[in-house]
N, C-alpha and C. Protein backbone atom coordinates (compact mmCIF):
# COMPACT_ATOMS: atom_id res chain seq x y z
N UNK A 1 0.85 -1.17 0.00
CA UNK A 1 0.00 0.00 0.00
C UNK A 1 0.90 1.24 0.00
N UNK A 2 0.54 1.57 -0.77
CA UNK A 2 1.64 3.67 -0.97
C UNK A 2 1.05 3.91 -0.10
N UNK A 3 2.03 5.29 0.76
CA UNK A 3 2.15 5.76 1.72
C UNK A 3 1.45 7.08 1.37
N UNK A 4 0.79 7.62 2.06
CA UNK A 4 -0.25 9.27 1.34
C UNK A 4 0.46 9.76 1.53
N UNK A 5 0.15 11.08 -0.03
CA UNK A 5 0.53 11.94 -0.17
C UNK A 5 1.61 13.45 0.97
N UNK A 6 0.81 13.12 1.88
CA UNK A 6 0.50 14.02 3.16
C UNK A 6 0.33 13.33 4.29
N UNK A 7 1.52 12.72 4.67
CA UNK A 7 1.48 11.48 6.15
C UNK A 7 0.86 12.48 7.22
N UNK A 8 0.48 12.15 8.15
CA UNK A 8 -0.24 12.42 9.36
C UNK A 8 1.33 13.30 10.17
N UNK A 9 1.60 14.33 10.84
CA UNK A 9 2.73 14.69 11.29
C UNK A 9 2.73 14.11 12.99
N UNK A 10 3.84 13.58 13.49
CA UNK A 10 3.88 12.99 15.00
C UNK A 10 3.85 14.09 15.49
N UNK A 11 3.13 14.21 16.38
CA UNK A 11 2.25 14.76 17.58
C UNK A 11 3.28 14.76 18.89
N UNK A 12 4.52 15.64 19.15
CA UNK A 12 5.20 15.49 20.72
C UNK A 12 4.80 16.71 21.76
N UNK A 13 4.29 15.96 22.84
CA UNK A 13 4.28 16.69 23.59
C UNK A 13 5.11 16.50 25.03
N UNK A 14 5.07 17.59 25.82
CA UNK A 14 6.07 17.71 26.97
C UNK A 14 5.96 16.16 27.71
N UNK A 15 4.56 16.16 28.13
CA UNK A 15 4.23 14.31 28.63
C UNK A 15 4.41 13.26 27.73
N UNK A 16 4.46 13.32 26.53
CA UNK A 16 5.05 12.18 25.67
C UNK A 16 6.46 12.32 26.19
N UNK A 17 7.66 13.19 26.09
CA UNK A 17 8.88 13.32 26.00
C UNK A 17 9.25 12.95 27.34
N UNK A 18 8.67 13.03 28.54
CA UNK A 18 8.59 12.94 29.96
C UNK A 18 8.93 11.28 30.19
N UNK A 19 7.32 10.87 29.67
CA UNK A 19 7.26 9.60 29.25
C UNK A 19 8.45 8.81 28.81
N UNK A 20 8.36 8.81 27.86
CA UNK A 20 9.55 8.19 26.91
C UNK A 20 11.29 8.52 27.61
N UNK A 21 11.32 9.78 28.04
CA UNK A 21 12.72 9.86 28.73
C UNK A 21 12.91 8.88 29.88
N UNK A 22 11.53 8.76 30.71
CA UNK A 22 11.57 8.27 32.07
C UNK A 22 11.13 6.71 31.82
N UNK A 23 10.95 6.32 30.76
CA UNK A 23 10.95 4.45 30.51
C UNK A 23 12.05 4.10 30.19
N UNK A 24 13.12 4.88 29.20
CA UNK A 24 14.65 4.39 29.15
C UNK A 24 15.08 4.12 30.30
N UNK A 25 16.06 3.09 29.53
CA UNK A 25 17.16 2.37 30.92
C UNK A 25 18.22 3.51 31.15
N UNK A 26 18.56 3.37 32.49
CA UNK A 26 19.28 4.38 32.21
C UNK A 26 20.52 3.62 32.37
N UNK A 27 21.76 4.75 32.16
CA UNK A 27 23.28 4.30 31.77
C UNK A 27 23.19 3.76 30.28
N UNK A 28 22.23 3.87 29.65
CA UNK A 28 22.33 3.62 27.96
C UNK A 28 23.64 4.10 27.98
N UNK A 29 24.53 3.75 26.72
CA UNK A 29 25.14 4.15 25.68
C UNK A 29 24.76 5.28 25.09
N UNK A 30 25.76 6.11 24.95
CA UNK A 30 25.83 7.77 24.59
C UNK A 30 25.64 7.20 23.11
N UNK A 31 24.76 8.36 21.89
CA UNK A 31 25.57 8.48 20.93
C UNK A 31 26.13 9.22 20.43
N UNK A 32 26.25 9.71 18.60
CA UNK A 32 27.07 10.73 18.51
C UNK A 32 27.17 11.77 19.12
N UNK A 33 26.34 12.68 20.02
CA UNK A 33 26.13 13.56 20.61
C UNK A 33 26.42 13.60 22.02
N UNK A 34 26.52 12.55 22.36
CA UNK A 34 27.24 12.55 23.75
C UNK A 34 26.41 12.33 24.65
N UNK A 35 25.09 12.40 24.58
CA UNK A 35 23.60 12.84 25.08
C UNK A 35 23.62 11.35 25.83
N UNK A 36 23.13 11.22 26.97
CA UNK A 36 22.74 9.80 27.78
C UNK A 36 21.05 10.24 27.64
N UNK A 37 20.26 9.13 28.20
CA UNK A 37 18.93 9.83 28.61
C UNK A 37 18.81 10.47 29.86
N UNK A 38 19.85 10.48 30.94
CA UNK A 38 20.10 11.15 31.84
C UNK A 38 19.92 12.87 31.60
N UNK A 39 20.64 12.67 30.73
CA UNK A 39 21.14 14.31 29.92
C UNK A 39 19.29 15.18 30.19
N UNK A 40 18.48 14.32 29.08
CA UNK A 40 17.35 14.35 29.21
C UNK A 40 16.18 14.86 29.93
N UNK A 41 16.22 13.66 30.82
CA UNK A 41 15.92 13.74 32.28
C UNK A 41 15.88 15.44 33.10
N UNK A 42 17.46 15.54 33.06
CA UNK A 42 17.94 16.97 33.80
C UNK A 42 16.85 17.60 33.35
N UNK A 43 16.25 18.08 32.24
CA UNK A 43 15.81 18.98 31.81
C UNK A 43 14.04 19.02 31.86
N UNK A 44 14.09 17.46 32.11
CA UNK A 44 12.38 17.72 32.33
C UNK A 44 11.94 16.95 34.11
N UNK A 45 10.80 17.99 33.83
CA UNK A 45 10.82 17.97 35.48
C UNK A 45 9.89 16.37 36.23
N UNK A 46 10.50 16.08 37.27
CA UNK A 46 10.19 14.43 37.41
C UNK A 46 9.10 14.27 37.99
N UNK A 47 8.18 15.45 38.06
CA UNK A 47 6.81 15.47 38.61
C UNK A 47 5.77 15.48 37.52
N UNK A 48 6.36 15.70 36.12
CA UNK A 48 5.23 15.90 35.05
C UNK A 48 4.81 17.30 35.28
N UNK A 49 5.53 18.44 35.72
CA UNK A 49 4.45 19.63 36.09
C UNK A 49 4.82 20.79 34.53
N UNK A 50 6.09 20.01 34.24
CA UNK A 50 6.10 20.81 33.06
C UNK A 50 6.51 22.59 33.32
N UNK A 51 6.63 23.11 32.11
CA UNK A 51 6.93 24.38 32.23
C UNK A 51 8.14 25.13 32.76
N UNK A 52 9.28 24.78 32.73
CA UNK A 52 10.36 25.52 33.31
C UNK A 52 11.27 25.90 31.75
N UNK A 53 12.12 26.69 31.46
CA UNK A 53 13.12 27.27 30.32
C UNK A 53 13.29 25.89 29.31
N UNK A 54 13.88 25.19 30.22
CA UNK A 54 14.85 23.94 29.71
C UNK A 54 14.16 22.97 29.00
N UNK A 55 12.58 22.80 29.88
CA UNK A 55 12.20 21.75 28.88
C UNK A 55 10.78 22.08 27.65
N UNK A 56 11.07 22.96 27.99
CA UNK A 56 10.20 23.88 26.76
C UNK A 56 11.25 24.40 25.48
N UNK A 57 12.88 24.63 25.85
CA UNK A 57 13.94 24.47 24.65
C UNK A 57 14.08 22.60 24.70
N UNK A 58 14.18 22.34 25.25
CA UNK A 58 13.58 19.96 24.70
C UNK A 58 12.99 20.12 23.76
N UNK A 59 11.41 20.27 24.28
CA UNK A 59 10.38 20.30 23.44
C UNK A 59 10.86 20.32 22.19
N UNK A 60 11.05 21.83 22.11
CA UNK A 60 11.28 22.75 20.68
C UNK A 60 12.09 21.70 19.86
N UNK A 61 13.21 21.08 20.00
CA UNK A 61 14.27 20.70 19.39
C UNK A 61 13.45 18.96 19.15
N UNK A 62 12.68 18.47 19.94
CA UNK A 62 12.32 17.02 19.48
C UNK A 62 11.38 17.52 18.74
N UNK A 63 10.79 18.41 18.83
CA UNK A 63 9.31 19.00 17.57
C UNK A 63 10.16 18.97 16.24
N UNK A 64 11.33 19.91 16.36
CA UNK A 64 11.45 20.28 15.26
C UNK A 64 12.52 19.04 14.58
N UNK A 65 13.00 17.96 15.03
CA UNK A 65 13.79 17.09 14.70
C UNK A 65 12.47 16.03 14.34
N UNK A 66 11.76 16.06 14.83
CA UNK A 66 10.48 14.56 14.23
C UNK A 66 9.96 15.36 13.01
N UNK A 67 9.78 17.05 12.55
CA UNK A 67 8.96 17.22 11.41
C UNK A 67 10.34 17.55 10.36
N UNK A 68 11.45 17.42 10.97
CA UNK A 68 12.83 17.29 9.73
C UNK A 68 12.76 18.43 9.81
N UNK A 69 12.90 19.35 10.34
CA UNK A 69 13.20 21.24 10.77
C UNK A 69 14.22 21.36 11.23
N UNK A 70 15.32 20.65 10.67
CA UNK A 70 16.87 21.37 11.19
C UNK A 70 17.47 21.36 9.92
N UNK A 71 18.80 21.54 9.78
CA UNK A 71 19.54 21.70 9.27
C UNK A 71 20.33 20.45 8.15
N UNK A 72 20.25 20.26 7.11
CA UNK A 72 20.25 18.80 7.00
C UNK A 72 22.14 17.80 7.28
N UNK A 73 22.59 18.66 7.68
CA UNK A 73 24.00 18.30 8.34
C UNK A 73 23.92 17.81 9.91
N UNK A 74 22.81 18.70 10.87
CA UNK A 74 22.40 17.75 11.76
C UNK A 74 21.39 16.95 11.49
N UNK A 75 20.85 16.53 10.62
CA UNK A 75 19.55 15.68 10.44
C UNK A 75 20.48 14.12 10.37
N UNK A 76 22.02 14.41 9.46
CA UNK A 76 22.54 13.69 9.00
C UNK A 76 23.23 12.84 9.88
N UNK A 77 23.76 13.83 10.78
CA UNK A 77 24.76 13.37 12.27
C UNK A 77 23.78 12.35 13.30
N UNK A 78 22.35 13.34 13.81
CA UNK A 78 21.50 12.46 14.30
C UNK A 78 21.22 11.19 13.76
N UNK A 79 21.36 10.91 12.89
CA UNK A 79 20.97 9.28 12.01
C UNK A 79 22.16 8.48 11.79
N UNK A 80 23.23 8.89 11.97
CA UNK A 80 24.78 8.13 12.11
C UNK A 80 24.19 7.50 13.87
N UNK A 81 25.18 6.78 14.01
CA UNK A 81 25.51 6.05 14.98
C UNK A 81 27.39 5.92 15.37
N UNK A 82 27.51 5.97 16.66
CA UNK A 82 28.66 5.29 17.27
C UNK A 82 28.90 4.31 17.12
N UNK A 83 29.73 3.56 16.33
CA UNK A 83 30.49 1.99 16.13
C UNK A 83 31.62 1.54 16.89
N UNK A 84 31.77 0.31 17.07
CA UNK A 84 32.82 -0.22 17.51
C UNK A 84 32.70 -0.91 17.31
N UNK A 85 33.43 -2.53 17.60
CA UNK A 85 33.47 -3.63 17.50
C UNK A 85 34.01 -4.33 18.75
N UNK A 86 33.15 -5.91 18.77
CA UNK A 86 33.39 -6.59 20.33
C UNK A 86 33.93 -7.89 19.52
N UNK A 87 34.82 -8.60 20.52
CA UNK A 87 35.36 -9.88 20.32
C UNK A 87 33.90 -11.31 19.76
N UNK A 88 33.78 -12.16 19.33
CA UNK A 88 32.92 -12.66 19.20
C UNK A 88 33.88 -14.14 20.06
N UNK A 89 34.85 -14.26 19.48
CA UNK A 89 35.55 -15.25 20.22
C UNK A 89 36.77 -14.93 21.00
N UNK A 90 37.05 -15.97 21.77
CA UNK A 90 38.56 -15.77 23.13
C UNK A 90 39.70 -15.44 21.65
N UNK A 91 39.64 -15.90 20.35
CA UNK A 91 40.98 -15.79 19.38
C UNK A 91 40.90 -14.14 19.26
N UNK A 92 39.61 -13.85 18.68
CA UNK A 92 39.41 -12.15 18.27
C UNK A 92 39.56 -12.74 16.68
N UNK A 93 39.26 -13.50 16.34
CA UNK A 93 39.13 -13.96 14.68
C UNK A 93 38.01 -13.32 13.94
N UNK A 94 36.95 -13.08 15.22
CA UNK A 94 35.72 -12.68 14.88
C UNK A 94 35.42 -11.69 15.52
N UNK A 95 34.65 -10.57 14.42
CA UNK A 95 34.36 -9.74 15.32
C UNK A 95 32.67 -9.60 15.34
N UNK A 96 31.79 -9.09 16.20
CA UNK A 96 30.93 -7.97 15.40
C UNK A 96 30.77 -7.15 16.09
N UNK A 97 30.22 -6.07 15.20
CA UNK A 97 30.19 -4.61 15.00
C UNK A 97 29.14 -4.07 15.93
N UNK A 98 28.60 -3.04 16.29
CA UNK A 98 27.82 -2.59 17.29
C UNK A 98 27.83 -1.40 16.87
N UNK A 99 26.27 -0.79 16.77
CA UNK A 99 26.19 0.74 16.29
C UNK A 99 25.20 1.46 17.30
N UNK A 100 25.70 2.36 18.38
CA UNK A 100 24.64 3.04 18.99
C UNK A 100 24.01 4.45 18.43
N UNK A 101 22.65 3.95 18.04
CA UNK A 101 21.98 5.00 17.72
C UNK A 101 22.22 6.37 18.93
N UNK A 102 22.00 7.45 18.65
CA UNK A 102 21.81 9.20 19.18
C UNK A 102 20.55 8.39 20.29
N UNK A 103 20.84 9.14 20.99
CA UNK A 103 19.75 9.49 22.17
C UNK A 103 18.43 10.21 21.68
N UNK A 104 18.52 11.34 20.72
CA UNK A 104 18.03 12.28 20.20
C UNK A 104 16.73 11.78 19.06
N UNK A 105 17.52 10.83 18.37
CA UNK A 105 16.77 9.86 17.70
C UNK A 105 16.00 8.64 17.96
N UNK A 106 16.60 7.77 19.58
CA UNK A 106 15.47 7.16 19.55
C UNK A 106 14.15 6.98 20.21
């Protein structure tokens, strides 16, 4: 089925972002940005009461990153991931690879 013309735009609000910050595990893996969900957290308030500087500039920046309203050099960075690679065996013959998505993105 094609996708319409005119998709429906995601809907964030301060209690979605609240939400979603405060179900991550925390001590995740940073990604390119350095960002933990801790980072997050700081900024929105742990009562749900909403409304202080910090998480009303959140807001702004997950609004405008879900309708593709930045810059397309950070659109580009946010969608990279941090790589490395882990041993698969005691030789190191094998590896695999590991990519942590941005905080920002997921």
């Amino acid at each position: 089925k094609p996708l319409p013309a005119d998709p429906p735009r995601l809907e964030l609000t301060l209690d979605s972002l609240l939400q979603a910050a405060c179900s991550a595990a925390r001590g995740s893996a940073q990604g390119i940005s350095g960002w933990r969900y801790e980072h997050i957290r700081f900024f929105l308030p742990g009562d749900g009461s909403g409304g202080g500087a910090g998480s009303c500039a959140l807001l702004t920046v997950a609004q405008c990153l879900a309708a593709g309203n930045a810059p397309p050099s950070l659109l580009r960075l946010i969608a990279s991931g941090r790589s490395f690679a882990l041993n698969k065996d005691t030789k190191g013959d094998k590896v695999r690879s590991i990519t942590i998505g941005d905080v920002l993105r997921r």
